[in-house]
PDB file of N, CA and C in Angstrom:
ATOM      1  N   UNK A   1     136.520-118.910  44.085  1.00  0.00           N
ATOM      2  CA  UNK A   1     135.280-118.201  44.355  1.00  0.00           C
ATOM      3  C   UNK A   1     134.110-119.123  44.012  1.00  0.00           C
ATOM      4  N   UNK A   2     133.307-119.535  44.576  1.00  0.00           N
ATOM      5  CA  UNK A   2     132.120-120.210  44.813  1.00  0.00           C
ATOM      6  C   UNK A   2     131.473-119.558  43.344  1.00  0.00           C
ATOM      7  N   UNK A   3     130.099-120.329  43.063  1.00  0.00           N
ATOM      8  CA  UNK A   3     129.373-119.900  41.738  1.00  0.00           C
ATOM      9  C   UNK A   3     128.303-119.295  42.501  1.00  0.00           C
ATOM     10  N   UNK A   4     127.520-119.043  44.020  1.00  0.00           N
ATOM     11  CA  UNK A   4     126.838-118.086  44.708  1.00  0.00           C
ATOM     12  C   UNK A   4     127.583-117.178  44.446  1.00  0.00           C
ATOM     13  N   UNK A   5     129.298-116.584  44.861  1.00  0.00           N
ATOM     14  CA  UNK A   5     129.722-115.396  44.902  1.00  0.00           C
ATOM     15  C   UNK A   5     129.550-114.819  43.866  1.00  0.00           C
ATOM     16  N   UNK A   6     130.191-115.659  42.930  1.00  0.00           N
ATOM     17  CA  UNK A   6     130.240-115.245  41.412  1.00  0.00           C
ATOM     18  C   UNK A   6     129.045-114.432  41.190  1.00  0.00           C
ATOM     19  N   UNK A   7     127.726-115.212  41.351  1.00  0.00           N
ATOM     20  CA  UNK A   7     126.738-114.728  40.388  1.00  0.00           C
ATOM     21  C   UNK A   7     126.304-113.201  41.411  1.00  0.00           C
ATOM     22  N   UNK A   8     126.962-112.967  42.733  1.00  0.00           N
ATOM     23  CA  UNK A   8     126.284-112.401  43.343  1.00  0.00           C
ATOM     24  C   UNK A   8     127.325-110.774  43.232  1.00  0.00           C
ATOM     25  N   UNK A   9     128.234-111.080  42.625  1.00  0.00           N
ATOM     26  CA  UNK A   9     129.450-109.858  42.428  1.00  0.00           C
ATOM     27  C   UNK A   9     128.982-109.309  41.209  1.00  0.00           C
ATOM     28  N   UNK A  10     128.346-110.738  39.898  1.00  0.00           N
ATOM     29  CA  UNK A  10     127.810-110.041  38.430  1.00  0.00           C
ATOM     30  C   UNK A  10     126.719-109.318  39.080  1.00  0.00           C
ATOM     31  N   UNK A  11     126.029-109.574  39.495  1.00  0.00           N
ATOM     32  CA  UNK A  11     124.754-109.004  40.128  1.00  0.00           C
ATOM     33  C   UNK A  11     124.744-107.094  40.973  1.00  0.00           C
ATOM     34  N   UNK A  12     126.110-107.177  41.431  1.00  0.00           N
ATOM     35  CA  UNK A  12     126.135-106.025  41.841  1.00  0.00           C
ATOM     36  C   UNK A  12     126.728-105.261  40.981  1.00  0.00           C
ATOM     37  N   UNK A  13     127.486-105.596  40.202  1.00  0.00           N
ATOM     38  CA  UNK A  13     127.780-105.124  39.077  1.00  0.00           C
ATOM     39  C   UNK A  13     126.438-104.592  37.613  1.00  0.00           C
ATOM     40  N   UNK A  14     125.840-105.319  37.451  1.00  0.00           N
ATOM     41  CA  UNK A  14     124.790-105.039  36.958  1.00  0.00           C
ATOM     42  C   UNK A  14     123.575-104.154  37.394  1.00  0.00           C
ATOM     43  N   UNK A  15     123.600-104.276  39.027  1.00  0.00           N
ATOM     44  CA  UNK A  15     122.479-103.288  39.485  1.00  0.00           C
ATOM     45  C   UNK A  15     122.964-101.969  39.206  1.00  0.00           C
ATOM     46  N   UNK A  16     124.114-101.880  38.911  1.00  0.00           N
ATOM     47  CA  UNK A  16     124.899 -99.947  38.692  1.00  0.00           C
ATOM     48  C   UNK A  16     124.348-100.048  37.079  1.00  0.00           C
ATOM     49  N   UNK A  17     124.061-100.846  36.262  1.00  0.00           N
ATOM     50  CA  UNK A  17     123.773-100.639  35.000  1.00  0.00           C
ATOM     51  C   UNK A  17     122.269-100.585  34.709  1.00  0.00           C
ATOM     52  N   UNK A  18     121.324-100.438  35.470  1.00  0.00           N
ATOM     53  CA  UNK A  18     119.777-100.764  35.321  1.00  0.00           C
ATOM     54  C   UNK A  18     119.406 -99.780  34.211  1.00  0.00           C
ATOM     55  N   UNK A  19     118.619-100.004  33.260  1.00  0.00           N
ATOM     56  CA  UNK A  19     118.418 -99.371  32.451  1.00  0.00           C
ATOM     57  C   UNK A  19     117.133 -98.212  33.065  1.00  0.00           C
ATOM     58  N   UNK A  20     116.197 -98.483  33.766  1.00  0.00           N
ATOM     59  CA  UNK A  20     115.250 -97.654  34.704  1.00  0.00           C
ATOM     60  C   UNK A  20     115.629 -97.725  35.854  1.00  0.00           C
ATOM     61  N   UNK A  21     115.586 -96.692  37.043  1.00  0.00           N
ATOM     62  CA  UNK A  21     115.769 -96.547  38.323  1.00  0.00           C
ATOM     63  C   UNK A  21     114.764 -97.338  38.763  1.00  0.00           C
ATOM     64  N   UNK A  22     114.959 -98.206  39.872  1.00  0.00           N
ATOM     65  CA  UNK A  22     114.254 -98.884  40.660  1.00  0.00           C
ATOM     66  C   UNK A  22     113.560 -97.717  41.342  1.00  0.00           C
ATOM     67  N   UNK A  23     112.216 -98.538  42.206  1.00  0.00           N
ATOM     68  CA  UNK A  23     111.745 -97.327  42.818  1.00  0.00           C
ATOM     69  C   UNK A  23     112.390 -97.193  44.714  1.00  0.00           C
ATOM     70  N   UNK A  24     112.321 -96.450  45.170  1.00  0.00           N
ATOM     71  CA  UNK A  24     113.015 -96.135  46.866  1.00  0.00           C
ATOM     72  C   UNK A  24     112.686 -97.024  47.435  1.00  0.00           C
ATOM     73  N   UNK A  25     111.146 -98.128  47.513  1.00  0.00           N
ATOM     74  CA  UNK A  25     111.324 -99.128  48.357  1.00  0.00           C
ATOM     75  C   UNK A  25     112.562-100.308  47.888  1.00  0.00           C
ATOM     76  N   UNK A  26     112.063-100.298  46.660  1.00  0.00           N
ATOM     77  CA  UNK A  26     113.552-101.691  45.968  1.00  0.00           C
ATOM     78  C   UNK A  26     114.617-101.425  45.801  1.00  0.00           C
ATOM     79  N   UNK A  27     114.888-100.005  46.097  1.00  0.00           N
ATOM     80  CA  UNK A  27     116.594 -99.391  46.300  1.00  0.00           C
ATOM     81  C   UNK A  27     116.770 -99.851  47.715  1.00  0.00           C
ATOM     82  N   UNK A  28     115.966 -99.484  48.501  1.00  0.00           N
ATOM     83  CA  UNK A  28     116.100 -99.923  50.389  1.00  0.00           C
ATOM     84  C   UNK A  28     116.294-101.349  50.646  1.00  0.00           C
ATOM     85  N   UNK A  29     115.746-102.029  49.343  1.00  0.00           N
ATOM     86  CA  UNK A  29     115.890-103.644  49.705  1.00  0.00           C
ATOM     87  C   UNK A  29     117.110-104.241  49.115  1.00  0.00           C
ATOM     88  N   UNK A  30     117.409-103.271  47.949  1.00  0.00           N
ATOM     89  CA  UNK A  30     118.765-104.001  47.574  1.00  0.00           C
ATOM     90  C   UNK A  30     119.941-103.395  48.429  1.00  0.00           C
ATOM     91  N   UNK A  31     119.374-102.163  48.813  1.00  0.00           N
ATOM     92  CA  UNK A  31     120.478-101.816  49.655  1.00  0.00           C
ATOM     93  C   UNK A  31     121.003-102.620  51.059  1.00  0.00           C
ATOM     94  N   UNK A  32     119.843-103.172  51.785  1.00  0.00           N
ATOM     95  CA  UNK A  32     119.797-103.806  52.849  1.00  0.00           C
ATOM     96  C   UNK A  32     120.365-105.248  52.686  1.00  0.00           C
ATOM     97  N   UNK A  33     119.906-105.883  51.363  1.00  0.00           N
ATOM     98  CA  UNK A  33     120.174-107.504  51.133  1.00  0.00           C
ATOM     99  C   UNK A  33     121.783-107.014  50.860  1.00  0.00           C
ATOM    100  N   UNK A  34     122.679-106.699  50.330  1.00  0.00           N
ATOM    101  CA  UNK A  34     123.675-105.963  50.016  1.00  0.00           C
ATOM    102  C   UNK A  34     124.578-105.780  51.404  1.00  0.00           C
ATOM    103  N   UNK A  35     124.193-105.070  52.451  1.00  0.00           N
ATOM    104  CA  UNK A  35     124.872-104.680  53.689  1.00  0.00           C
ATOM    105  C   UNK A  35     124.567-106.340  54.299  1.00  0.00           C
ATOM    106  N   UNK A  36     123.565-107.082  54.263  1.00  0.00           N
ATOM    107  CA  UNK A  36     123.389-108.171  55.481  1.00  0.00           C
ATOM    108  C   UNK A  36     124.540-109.174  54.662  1.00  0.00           C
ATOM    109  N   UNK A  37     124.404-108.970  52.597  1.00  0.00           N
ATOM    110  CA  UNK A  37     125.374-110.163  52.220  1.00  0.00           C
ATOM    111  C   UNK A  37     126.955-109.775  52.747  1.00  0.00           C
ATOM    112  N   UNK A  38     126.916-108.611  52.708  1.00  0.00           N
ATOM    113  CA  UNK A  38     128.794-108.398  52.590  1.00  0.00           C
ATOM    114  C   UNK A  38     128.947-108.462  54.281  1.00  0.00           C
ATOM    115  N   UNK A  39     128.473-107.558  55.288  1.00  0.00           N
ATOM    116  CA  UNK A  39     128.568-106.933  56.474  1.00  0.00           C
ATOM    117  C   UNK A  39     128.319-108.010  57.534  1.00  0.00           C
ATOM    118  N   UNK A  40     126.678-108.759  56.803  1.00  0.00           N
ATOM    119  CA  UNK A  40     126.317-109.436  58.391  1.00  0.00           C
ATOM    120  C   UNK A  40     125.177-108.231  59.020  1.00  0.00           C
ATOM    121  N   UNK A  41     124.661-108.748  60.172  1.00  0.00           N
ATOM    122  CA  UNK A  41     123.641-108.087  61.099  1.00  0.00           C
ATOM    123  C   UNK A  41     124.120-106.354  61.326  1.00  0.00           C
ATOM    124  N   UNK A  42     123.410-105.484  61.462  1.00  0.00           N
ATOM    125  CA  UNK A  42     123.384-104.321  60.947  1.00  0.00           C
ATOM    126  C   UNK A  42     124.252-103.698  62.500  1.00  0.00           C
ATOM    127  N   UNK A  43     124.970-102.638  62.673  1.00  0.00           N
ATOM    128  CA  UNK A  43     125.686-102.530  63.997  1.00  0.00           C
ATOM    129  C   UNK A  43     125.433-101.194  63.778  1.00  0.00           C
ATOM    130  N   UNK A  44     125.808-100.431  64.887  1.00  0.00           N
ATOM    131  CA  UNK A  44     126.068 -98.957  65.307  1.00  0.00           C
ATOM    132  C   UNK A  44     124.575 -98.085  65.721  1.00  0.00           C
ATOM    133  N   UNK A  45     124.372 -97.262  65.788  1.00  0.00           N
ATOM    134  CA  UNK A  45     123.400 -96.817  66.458  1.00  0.00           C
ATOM    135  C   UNK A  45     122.345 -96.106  65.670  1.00  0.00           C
ATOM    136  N   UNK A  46     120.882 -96.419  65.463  1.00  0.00           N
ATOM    137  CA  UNK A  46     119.963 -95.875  64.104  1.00  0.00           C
ATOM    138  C   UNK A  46     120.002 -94.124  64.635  1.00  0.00           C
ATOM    139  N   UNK A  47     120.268 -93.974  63.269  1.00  0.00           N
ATOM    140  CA  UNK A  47     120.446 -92.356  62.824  1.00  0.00           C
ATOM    141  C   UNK A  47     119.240 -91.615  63.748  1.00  0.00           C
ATOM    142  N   UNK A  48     119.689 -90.928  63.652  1.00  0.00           N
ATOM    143  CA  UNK A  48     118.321 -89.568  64.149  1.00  0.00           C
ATOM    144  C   UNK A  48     117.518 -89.544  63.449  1.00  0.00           C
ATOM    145  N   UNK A  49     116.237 -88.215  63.974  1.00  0.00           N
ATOM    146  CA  UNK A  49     115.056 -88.395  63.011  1.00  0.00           C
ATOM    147  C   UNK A  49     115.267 -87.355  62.189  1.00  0.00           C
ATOM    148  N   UNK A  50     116.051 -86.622  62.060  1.00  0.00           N
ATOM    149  CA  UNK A  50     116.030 -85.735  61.392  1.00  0.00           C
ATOM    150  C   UNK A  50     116.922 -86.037  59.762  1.00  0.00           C
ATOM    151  N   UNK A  51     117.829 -87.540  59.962  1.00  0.00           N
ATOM    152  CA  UNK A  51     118.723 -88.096  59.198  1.00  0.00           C
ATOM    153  C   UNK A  51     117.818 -88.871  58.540  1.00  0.00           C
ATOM    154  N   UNK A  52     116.203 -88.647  57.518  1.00  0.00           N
ATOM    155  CA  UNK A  52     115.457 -89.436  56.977  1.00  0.00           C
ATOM    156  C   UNK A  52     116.139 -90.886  56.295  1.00  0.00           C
ATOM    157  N   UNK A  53     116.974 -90.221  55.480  1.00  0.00           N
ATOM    158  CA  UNK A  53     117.571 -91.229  54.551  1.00  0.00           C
ATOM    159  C   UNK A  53     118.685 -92.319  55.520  1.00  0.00           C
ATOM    160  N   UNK A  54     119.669 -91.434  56.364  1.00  0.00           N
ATOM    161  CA  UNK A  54     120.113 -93.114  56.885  1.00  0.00           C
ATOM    162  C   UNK A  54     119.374 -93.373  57.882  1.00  0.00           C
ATOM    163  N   UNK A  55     117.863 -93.057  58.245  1.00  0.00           N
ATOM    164  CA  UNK A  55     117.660 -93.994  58.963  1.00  0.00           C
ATOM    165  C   UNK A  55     116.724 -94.697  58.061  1.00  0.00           C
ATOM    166  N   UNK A  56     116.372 -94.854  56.869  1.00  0.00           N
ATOM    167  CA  UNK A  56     115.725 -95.500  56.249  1.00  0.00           C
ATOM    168  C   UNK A  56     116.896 -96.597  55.886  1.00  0.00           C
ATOM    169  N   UNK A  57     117.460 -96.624  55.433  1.00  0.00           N
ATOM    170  CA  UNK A  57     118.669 -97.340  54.900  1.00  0.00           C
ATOM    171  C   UNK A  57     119.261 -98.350  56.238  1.00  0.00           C
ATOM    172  N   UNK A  58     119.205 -97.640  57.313  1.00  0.00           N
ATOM    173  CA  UNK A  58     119.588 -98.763  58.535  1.00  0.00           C
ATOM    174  C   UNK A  58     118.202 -99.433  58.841  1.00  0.00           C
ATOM    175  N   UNK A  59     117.396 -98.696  58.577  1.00  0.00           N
ATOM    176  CA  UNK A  59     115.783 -99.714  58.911  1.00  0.00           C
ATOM    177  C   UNK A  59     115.458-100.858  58.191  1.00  0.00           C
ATOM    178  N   UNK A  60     115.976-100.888  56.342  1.00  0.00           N
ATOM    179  CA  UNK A  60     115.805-101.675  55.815  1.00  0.00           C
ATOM    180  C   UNK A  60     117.138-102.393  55.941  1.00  0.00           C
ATOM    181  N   UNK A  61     117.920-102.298  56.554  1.00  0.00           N
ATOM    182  CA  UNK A  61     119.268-103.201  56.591  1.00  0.00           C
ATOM    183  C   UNK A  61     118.860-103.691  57.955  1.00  0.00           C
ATOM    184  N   UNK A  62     118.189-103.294  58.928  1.00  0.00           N
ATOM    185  CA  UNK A  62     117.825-103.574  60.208  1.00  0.00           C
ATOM    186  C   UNK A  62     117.063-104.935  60.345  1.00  0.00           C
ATOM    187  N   UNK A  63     116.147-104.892  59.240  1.00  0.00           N
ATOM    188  CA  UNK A  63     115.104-105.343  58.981  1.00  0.00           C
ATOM    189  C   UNK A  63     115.275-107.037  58.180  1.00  0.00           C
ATOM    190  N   UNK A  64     116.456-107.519  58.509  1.00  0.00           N
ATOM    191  CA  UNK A  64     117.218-108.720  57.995  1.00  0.00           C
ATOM    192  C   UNK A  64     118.301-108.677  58.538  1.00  0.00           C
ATOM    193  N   UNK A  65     118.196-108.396  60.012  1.00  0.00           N
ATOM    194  CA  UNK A  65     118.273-108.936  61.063  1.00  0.00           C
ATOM    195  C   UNK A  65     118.420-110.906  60.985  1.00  0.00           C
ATOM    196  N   UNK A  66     119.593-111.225  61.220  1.00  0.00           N
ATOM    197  CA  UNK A  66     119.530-112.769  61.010  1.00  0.00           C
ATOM    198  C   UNK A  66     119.745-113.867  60.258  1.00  0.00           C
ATOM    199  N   UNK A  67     119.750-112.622  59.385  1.00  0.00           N
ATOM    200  CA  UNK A  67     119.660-113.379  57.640  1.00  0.00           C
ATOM    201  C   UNK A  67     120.527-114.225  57.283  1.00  0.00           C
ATOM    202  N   UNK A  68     120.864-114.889  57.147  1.00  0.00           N
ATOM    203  CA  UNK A  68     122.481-115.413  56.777  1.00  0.00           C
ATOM    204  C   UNK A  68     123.137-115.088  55.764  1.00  0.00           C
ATOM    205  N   UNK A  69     124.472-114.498  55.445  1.00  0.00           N
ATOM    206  CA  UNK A  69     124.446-114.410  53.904  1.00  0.00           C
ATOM    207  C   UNK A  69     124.724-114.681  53.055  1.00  0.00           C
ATOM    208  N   UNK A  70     124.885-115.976  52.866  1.00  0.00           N
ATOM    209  CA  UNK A  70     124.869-116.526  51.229  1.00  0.00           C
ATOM    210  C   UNK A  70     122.801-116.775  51.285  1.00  0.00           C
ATOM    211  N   UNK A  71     121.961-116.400  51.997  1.00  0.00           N
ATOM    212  CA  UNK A  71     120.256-116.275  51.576  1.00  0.00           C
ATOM    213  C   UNK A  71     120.518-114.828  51.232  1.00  0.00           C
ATOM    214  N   UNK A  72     120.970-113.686  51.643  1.00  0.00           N
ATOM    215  CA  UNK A  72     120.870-112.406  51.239  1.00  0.00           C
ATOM    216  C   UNK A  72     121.258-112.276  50.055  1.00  0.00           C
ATOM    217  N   UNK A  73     122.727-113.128  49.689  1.00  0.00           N
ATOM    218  CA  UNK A  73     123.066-113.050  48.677  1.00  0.00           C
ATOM    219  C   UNK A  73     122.468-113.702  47.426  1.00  0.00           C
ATOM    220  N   UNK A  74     121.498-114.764  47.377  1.00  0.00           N
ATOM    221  CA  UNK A  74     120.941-115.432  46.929  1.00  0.00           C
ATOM    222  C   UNK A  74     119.433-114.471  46.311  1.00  0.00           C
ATOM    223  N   UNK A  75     119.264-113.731  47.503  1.00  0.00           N
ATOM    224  CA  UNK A  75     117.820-112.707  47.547  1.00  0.00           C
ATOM    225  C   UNK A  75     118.406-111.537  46.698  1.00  0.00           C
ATOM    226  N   UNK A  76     119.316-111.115  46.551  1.00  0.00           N
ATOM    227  CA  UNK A  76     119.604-109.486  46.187  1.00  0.00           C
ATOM    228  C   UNK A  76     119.968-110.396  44.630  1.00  0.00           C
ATOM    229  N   UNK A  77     120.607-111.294  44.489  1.00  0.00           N
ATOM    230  CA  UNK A  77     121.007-111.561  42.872  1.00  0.00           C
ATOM    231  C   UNK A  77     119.754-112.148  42.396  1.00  0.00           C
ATOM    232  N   UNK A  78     118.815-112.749  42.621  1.00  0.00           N
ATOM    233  CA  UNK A  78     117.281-112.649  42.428  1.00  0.00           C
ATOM    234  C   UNK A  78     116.569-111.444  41.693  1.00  0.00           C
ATOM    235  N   UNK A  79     116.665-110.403  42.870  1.00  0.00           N
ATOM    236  CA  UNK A  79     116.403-109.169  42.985  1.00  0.00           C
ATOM    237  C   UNK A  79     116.320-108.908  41.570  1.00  0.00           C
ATOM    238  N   UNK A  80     118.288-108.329  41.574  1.00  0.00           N
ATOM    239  CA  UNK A  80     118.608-107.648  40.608  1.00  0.00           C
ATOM    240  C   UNK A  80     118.248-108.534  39.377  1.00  0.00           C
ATOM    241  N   UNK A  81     117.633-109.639  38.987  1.00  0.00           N
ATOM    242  CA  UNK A  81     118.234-110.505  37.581  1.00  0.00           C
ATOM    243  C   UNK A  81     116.138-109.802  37.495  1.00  0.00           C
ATOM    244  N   UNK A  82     115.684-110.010  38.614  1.00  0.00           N
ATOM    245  CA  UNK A  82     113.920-109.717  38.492  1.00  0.00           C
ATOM    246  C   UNK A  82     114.102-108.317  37.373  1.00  0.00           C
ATOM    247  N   UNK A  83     114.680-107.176  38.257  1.00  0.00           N
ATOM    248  CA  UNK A  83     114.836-105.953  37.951  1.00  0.00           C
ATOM    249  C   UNK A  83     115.705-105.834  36.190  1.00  0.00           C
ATOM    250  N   UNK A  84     116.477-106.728  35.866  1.00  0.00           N
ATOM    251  CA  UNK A  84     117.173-106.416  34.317  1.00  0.00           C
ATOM    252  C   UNK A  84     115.958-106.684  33.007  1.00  0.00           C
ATOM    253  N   UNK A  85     115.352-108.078  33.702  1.00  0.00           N
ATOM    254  CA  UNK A  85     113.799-108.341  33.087  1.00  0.00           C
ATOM    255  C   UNK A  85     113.350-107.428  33.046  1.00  0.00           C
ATOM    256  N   UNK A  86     112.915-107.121  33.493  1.00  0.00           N
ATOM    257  CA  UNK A  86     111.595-105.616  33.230  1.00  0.00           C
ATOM    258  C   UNK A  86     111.753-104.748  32.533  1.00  0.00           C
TER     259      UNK A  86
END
């Protein structure tokens, strides 16, 4: 396992331990950097409007579009190490 994976598996591991809840935009971003590191470019068809939450969740996974992911993965273990600081 590479030392990107590594730090990026402690990282998801640690975001389940945050001592304060992030707020809904930085949940949408870790959620999104998260789907583009493991998944890749976002697939299937954006939710309805009446489905607020997954279509927020496919918008911000939508929305990194391209990304490559060992940068997503690089961005979300960032993220989370920003977020244990605080």
């Amino acid at each position: 396992m590479s030392e990107l994976e590594t730090r990026f598996q402690a990282a998801v591991q640690n975001s389940q331990s945050l001592s304060r809840r992030p707020s809904n935009e930085t949940l949408l971003k870790l959620y999104g950097l998260y789907k583009q590191a493991t998944e890749g470019d976002v697939s299937g068809e954006r939710p309805g409007f009446t489905d607020l939450r997954g279509r927020a969740k496919y918008d911000a996974w939508a929305s990194l579009a391209g990304t490559p992911g060992d940068e997503a993965k690089t961005s979300y273990t960032a993220l989370v190490e920003r977020l244990l600081a605080d």
